[in-house]
C-alpha atoms as a PDB file:
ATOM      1  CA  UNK A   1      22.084 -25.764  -4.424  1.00  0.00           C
ATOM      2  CA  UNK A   2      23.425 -22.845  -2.030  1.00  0.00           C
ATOM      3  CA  UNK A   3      26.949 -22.531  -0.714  1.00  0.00           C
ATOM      4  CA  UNK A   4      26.169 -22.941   3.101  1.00  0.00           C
ATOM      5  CA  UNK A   5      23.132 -23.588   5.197  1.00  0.00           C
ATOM      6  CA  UNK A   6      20.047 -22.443   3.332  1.00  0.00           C
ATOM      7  CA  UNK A   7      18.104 -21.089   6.007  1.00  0.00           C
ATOM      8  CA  UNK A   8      21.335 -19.086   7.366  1.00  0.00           C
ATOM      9  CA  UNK A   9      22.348 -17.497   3.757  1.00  0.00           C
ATOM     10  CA  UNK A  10      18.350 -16.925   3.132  1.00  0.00           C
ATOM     11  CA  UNK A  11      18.245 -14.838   6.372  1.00  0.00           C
ATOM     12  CA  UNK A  12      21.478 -12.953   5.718  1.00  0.00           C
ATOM     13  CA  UNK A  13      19.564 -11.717   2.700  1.00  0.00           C
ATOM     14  CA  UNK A  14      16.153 -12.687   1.673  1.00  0.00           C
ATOM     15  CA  UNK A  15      16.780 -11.697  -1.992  1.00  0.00           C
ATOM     16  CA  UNK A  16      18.473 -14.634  -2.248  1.00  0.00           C
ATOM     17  CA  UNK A  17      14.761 -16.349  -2.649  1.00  0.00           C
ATOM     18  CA  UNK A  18      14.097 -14.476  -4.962  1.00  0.00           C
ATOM     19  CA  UNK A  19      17.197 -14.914  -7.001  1.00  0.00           C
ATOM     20  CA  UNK A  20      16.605 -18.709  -6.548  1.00  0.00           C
ATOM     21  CA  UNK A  21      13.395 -18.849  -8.298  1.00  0.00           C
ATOM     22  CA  UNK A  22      14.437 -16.256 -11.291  1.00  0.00           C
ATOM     23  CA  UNK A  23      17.497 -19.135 -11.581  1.00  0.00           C
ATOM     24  CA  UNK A  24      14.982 -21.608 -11.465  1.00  0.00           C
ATOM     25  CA  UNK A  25      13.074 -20.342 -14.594  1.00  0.00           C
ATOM     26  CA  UNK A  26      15.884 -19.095 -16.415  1.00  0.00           C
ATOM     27  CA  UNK A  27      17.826 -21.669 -16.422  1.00  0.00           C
ATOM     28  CA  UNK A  28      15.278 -24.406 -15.976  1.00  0.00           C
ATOM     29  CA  UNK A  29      16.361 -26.322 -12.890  1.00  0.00           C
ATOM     30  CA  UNK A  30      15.323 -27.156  -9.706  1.00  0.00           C
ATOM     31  CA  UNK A  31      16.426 -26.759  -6.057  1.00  0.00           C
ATOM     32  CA  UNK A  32      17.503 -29.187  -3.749  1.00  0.00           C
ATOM     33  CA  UNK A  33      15.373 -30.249  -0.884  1.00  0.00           C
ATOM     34  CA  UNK A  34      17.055 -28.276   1.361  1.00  0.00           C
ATOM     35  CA  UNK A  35      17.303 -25.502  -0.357  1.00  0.00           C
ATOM     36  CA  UNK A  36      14.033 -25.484  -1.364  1.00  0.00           C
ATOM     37  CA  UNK A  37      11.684 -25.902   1.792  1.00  0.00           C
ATOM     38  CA  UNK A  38      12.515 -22.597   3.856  1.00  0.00           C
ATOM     39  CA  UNK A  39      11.956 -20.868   0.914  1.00  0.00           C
ATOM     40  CA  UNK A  40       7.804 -20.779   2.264  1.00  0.00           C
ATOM     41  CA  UNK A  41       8.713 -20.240   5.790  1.00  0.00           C
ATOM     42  CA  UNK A  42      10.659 -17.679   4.969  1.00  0.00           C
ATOM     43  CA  UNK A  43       8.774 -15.718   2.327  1.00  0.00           C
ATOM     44  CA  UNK A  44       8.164 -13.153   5.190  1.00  0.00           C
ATOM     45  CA  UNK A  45      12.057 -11.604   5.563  1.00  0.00           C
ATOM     46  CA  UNK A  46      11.282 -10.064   2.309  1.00  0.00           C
ATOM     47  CA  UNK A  47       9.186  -7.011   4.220  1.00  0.00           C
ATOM     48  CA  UNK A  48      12.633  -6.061   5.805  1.00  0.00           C
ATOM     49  CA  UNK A  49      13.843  -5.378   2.984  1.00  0.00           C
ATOM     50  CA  UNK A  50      13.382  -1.675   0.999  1.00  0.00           C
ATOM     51  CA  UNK A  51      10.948  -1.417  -1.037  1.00  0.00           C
ATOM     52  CA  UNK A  52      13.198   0.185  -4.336  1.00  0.00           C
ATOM     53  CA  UNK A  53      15.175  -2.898  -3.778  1.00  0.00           C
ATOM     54  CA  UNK A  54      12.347  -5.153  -4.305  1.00  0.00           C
ATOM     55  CA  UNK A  55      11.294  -2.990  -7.272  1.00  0.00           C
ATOM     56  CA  UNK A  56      14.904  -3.537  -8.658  1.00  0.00           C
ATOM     57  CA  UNK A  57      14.297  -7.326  -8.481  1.00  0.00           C
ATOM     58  CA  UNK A  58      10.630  -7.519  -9.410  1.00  0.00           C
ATOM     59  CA  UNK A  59      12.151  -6.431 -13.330  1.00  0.00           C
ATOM     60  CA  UNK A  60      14.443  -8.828 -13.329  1.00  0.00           C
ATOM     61  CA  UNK A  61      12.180 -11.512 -12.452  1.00  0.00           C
ATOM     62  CA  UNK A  62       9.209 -10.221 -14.422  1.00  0.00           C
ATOM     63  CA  UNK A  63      10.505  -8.751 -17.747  1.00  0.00           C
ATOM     64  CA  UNK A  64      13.980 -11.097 -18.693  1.00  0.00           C
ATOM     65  CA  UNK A  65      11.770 -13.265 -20.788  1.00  0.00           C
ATOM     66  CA  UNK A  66      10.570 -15.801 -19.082  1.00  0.00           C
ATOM     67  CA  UNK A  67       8.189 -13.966 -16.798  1.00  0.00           C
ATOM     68  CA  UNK A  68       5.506 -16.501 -16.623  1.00  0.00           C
ATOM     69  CA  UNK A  69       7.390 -19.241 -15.169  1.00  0.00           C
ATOM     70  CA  UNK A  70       8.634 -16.926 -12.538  1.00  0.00           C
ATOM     71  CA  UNK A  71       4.991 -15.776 -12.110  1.00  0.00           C
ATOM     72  CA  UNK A  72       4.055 -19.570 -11.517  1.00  0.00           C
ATOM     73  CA  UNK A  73       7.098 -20.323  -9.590  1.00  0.00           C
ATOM     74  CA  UNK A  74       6.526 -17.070  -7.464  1.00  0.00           C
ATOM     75  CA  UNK A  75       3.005 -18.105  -6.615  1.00  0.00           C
ATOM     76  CA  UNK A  76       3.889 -21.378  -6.105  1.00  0.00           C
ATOM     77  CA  UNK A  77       6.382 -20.826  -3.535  1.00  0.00           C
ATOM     78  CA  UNK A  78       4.290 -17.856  -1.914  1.00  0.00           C
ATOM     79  CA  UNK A  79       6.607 -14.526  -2.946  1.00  0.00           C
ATOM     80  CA  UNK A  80       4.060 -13.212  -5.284  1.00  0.00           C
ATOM     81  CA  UNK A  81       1.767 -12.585  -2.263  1.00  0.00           C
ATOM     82  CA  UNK A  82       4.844 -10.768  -0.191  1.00  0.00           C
ATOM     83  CA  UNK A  83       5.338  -8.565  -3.529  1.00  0.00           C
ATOM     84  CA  UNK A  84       2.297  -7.729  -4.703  1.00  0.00           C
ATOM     85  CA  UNK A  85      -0.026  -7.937  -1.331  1.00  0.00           C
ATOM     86  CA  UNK A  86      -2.592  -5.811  -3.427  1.00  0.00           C
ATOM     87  CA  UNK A  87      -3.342  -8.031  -5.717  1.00  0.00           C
ATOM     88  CA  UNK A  88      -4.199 -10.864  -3.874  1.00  0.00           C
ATOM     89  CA  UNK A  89      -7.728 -10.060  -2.917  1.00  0.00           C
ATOM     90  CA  UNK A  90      -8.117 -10.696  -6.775  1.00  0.00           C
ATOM     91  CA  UNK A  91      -7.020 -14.266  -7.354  1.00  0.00           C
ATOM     92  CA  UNK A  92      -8.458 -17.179  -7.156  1.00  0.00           C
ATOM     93  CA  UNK A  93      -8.447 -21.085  -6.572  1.00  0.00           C
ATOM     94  CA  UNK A  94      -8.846 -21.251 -10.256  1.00  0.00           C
ATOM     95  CA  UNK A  95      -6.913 -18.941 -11.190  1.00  0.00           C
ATOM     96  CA  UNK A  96      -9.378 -17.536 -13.817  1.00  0.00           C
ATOM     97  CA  UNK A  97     -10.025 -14.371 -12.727  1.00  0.00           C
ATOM     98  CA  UNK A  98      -9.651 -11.515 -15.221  1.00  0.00           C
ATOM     99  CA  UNK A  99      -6.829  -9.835 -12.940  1.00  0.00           C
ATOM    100  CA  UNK A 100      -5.132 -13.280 -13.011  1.00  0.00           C
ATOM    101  CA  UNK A 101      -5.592 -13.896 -16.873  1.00  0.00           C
ATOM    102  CA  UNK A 102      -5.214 -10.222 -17.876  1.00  0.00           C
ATOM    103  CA  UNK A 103      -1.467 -10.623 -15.460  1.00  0.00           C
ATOM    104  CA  UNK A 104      -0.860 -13.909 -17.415  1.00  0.00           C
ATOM    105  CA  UNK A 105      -1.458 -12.464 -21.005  1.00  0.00           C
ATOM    106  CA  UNK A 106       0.777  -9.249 -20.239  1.00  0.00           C
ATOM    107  CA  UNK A 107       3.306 -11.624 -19.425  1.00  0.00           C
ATOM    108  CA  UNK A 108       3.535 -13.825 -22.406  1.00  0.00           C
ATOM    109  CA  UNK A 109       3.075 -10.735 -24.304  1.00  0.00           C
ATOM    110  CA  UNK A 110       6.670  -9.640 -22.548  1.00  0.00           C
ATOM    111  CA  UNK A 111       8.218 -13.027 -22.874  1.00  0.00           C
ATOM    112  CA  UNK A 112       7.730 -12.517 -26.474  1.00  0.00           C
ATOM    113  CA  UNK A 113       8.871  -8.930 -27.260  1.00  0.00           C
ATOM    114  CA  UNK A 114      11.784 -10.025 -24.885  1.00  0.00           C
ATOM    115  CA  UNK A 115      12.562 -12.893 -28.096  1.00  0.00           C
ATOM    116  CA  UNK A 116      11.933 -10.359 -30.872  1.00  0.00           C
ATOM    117  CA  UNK A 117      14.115  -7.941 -28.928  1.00  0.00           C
ATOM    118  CA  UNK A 118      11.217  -4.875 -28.480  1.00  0.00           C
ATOM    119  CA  UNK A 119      11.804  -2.688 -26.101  1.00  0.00           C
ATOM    120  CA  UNK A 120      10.333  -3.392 -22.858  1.00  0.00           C
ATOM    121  CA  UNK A 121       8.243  -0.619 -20.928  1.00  0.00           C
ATOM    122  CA  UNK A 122       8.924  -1.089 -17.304  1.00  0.00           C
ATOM    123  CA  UNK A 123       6.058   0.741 -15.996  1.00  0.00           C
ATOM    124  CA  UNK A 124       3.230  -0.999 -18.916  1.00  0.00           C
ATOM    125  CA  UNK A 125       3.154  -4.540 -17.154  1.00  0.00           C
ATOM    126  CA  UNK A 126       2.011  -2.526 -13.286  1.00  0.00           C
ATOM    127  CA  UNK A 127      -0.006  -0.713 -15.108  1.00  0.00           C
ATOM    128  CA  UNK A 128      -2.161  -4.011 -16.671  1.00  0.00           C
ATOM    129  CA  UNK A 129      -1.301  -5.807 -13.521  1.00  0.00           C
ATOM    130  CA  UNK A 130      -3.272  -3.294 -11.135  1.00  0.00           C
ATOM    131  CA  UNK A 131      -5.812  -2.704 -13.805  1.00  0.00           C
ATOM    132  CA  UNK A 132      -8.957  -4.516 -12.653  1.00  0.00           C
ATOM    133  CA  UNK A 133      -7.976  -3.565  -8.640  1.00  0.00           C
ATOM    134  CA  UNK A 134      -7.972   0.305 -10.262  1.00  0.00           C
ATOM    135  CA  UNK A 135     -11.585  -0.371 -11.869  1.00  0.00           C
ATOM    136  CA  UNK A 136     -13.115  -1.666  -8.818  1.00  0.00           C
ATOM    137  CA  UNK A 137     -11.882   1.184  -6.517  1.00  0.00           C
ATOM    138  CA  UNK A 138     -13.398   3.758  -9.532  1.00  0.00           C
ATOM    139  CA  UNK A 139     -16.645   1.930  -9.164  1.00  0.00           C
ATOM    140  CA  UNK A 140     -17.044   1.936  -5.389  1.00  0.00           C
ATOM    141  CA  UNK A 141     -16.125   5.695  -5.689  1.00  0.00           C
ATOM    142  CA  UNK A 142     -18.915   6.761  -7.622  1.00  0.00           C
ATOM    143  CA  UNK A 143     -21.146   4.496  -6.507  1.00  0.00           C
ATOM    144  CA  UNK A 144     -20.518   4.864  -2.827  1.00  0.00           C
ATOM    145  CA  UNK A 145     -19.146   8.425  -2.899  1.00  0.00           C
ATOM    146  CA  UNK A 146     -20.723  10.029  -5.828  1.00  0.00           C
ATOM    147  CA  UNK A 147     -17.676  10.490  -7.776  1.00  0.00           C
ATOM    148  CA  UNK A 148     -17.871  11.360 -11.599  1.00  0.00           C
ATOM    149  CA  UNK A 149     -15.515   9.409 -13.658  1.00  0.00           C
ATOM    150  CA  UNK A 150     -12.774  11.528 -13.967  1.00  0.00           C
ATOM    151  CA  UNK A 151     -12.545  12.522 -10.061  1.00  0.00           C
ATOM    152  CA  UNK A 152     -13.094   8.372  -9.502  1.00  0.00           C
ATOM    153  CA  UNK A 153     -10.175   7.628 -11.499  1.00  0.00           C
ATOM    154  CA  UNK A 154      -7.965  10.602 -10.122  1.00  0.00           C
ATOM    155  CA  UNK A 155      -8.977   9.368  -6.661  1.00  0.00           C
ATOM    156  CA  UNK A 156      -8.472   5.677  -7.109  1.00  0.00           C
ATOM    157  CA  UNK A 157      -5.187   6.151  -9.020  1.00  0.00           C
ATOM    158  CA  UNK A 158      -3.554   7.870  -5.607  1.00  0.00           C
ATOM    159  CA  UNK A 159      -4.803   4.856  -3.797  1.00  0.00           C
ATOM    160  CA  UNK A 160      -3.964   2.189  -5.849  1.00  0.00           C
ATOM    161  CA  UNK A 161      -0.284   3.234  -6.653  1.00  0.00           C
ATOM    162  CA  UNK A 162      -0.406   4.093  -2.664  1.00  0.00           C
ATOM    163  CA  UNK A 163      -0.687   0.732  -2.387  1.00  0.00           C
ATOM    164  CA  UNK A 164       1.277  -0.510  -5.283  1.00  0.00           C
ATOM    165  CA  UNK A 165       4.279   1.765  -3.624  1.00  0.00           C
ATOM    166  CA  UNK A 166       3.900   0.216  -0.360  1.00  0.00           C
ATOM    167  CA  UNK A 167       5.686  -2.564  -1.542  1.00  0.00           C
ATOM    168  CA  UNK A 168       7.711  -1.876  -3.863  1.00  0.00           C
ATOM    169  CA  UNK A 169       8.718   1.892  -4.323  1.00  0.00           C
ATOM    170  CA  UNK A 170       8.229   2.488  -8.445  1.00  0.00           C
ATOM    171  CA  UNK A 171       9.824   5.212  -8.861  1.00  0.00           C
ATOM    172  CA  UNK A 172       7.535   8.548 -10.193  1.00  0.00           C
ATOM    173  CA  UNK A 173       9.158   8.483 -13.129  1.00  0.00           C
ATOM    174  CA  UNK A 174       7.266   4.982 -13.785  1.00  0.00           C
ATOM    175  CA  UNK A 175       4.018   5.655 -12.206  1.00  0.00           C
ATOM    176  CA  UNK A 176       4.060   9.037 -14.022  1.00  0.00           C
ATOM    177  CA  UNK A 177       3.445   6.649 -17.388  1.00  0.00           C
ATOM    178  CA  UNK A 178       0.896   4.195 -15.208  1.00  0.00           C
ATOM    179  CA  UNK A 179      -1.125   6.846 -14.750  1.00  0.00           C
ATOM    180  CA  UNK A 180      -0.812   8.057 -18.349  1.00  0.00           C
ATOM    181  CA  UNK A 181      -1.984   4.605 -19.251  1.00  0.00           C
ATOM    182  CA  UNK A 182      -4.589   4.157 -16.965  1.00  0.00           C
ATOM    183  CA  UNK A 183      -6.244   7.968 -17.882  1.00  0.00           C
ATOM    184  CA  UNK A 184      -5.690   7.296 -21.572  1.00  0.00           C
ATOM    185  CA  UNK A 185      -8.143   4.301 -21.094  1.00  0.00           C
ATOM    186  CA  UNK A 186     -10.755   7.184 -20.833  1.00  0.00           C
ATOM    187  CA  UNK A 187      -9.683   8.989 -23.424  1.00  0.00           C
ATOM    188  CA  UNK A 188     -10.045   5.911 -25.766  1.00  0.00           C
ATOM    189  CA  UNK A 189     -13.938   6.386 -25.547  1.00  0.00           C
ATOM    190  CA  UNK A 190     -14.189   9.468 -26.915  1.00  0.00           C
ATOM    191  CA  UNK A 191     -14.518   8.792 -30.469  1.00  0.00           C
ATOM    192  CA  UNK A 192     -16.049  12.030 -32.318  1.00  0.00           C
ATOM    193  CA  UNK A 193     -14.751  14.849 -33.466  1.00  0.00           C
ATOM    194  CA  UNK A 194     -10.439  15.871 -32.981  1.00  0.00           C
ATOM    195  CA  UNK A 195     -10.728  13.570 -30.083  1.00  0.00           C
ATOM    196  CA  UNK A 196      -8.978  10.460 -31.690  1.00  0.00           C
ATOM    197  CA  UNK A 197      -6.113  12.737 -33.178  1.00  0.00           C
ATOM    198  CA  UNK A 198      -5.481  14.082 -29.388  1.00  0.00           C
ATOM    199  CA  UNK A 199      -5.605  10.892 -28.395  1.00  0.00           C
ATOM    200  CA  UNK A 200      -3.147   9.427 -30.535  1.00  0.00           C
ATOM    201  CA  UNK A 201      -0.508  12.097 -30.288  1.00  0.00           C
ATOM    202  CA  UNK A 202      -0.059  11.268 -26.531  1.00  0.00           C
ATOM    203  CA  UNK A 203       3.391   9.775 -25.947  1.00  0.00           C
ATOM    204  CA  UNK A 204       1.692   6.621 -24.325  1.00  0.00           C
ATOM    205  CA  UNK A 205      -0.827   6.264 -26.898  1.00  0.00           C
ATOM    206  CA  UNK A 206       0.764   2.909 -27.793  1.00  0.00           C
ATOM    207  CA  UNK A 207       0.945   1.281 -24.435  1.00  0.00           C
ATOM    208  CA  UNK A 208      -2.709   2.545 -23.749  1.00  0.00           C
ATOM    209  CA  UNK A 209      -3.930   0.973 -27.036  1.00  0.00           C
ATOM    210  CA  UNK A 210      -1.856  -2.780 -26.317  1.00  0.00           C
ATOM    211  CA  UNK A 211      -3.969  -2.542 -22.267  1.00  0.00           C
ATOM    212  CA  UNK A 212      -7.116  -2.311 -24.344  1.00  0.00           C
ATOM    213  CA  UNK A 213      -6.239  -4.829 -26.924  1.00  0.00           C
ATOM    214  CA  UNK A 214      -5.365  -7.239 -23.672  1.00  0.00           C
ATOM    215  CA  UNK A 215      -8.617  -6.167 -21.912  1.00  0.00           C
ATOM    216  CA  UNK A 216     -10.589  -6.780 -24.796  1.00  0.00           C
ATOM    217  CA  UNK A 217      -9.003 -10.378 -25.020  1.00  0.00           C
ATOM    218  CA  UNK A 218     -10.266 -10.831 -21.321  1.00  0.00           C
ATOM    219  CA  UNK A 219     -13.585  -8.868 -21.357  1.00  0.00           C
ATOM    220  CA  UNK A 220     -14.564  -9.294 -24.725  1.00  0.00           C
ATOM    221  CA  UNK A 221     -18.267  -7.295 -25.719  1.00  0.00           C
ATOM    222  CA  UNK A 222     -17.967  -3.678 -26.046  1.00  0.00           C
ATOM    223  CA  UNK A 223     -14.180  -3.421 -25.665  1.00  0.00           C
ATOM    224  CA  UNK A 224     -13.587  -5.772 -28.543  1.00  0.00           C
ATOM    225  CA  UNK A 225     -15.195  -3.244 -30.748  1.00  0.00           C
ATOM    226  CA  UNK A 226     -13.472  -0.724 -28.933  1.00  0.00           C
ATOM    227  CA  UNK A 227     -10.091  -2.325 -29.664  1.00  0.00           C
ATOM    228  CA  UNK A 228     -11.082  -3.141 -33.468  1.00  0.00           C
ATOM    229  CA  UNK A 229     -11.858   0.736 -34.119  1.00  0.00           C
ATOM    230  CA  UNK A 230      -9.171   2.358 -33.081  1.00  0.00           C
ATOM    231  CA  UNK A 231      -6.698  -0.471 -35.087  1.00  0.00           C
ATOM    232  CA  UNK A 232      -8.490   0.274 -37.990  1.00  0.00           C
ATOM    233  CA  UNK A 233      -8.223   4.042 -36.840  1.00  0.00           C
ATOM    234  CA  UNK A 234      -4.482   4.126 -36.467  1.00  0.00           C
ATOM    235  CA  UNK A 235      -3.958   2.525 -39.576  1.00  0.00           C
ATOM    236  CA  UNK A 236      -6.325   4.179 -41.799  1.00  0.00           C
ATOM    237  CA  UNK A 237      -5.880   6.780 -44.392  1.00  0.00           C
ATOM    238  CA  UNK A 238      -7.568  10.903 -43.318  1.00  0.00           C
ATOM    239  CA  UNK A 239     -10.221  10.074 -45.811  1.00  0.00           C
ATOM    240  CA  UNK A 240     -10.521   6.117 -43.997  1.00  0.00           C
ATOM    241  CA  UNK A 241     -10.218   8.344 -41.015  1.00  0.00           C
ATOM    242  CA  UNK A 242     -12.686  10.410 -41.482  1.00  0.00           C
ATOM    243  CA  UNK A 243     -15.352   7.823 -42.916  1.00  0.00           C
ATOM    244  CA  UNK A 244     -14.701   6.021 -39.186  1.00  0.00           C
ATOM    245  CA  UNK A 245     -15.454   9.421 -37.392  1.00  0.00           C
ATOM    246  CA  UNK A 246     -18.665   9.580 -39.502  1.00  0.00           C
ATOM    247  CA  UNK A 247     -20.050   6.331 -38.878  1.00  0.00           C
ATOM    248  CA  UNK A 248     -19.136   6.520 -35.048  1.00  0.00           C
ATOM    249  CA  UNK A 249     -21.150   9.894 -34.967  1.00  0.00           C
ATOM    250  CA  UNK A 250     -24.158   8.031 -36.822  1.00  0.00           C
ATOM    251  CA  UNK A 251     -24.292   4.953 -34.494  1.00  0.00           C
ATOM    252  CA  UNK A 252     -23.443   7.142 -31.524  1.00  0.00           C
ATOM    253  CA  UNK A 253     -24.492  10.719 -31.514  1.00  0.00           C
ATOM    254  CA  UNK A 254     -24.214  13.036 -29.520  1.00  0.00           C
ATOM    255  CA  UNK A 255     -27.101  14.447 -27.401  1.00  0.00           C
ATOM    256  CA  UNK A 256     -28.060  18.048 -28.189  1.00  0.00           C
ATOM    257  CA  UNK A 257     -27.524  20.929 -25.808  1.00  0.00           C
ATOM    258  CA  UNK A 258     -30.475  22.083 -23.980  1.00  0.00           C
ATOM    259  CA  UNK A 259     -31.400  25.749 -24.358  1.00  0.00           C
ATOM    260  CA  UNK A 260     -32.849  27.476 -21.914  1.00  0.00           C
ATOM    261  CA  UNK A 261     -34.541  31.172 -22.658  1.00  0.00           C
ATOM    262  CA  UNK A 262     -33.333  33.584 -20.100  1.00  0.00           C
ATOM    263  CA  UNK A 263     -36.593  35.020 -18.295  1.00  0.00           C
ATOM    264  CA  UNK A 264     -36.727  39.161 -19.249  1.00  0.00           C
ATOM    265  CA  UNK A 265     -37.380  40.804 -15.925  1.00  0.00           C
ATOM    266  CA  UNK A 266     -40.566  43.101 -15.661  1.00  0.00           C
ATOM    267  CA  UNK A 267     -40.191  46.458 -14.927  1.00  0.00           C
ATOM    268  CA  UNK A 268     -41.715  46.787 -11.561  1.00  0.00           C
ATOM    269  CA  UNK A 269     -44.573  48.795 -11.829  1.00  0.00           C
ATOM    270  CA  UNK A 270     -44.720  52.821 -10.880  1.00  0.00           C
ATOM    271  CA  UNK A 271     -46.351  53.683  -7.364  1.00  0.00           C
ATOM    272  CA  UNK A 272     -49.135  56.163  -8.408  1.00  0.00           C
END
């Protein structure tokens, strides 16, 4: 229950909504009636207020441990939407999209290191949450624009965190590492040669390898077998190592360089 009239102290500051439902989860209660009904009509004050603010509160709702009943309760009372405005041209009645189970496994995933006490990467969970948003963009770049990959993924990263930012202003220190995540996602198909080691000596090797692992959870196919060879990769002995590299180059090799022969010029002939 709030001190005062609800609708007054939730207009005076619209955080307080927000606070009310990271109470509600942590503590496992529930509002009052009146308390609880403006929260809906109101949802909308939060665009008045900055967006580094709202960043501020989106980690403490999302990463204190017990982000998935704030997810629920977010969605439920329709904040999640005034948040993360990107992401809702990706969810569903169902709820069973992949950008709505890949968000929901990242969560738990948090909830849990949160329990162990693991440190917590701020800018990991944005990166999985605007994963599949990211993908589509890349696509309809190279489709529709002619983009190779790498440009795509340059081009759609801008946009994306454009949007992301919009919102709630991550700081660049933080989208700095969602971009190493998101690139690294690239690298992780490159299996032959001193790819892998270059791979794995990149700072956010670790937080690129856990998106996969949760990616492969939701996608399954190909990226499951992605997934499985670089954990037996990481943890393998140089001579494990290099038996991996061997049969990757086998089952996938590379396609020979064409040659061409550079045409000799004639010698023009002599005007008699």
């Amino acid at each position: 229950r709030l001190i005062g009239d609800p609708v007054t102290r939730y207009q005076e500051d619209p955080v307080r909504m927000l606070r009310s439902i990271r109470f509600m989860a942590k503590l496992d209660m529930f509002l009052d009636k009146p308390s609880e009904t403006p929260i809906r009509e109101l949802a909308h004050l939060l665009k008045n207020i900055p967006p580094a603010r709202l960043y501020d509160e989106s980690l403490k709702l999302l990463q204190a441990g017990y982000g998935v009943k704030t997810y629920r309760l977010l969605r439920e009372y329709g904040l999640f939407e005034k948040l993360f405005p990107a992401l809702m041209p990706y969810f569903t009645a169902n709820e069973d999209s992949f950008a709505e189970r890949i968000i929901l496994t990242a969560l738990t995933s948090t909830d849990q290191r949160v329990v162990d006490k693991l440190r917590i990467n701020p800018a990991f969970l944005f990166a999985v949450f605007f994963w599949y948003p990211l993908r589509e963009k890349v696509e309809t770049l190279k489709n529709e624009g002619g983009l190779n990959n790498h440009d795509a993924y340059a081009l759609a990263s801008n946009e994306i965190l454009d949007l992301f930012c919009t919102a709630l202003a991550a700081p660049r220190r933080h989208t700095t590492v969602i971009r190493d995540i998101w690139f690294l996602q690239l690298q992780l198909h490159k299996r032959n040669g001193s790819a892998p080691e270059k791979t794995m000596e990149h700072p956010k090797f670790r937080a690129a390898f856990d998106l996969l692992v949760m990616r492969a959870e939701i996608e399954g196919g190909d990226t499951v077998e992605l997934a499985t060879w670089w954990h037996e990769y990481q943890f393998s002995n140089s001579e494990q190592r290099e038996t991996l590299l061997k049969e990757q180059a086998l089952r996938y090799p590379k396609p020979k360089k064409k040659f061409y022969r550079s045409r000799k010029r004639r010698k023009p002939k002599a005007v008699e």
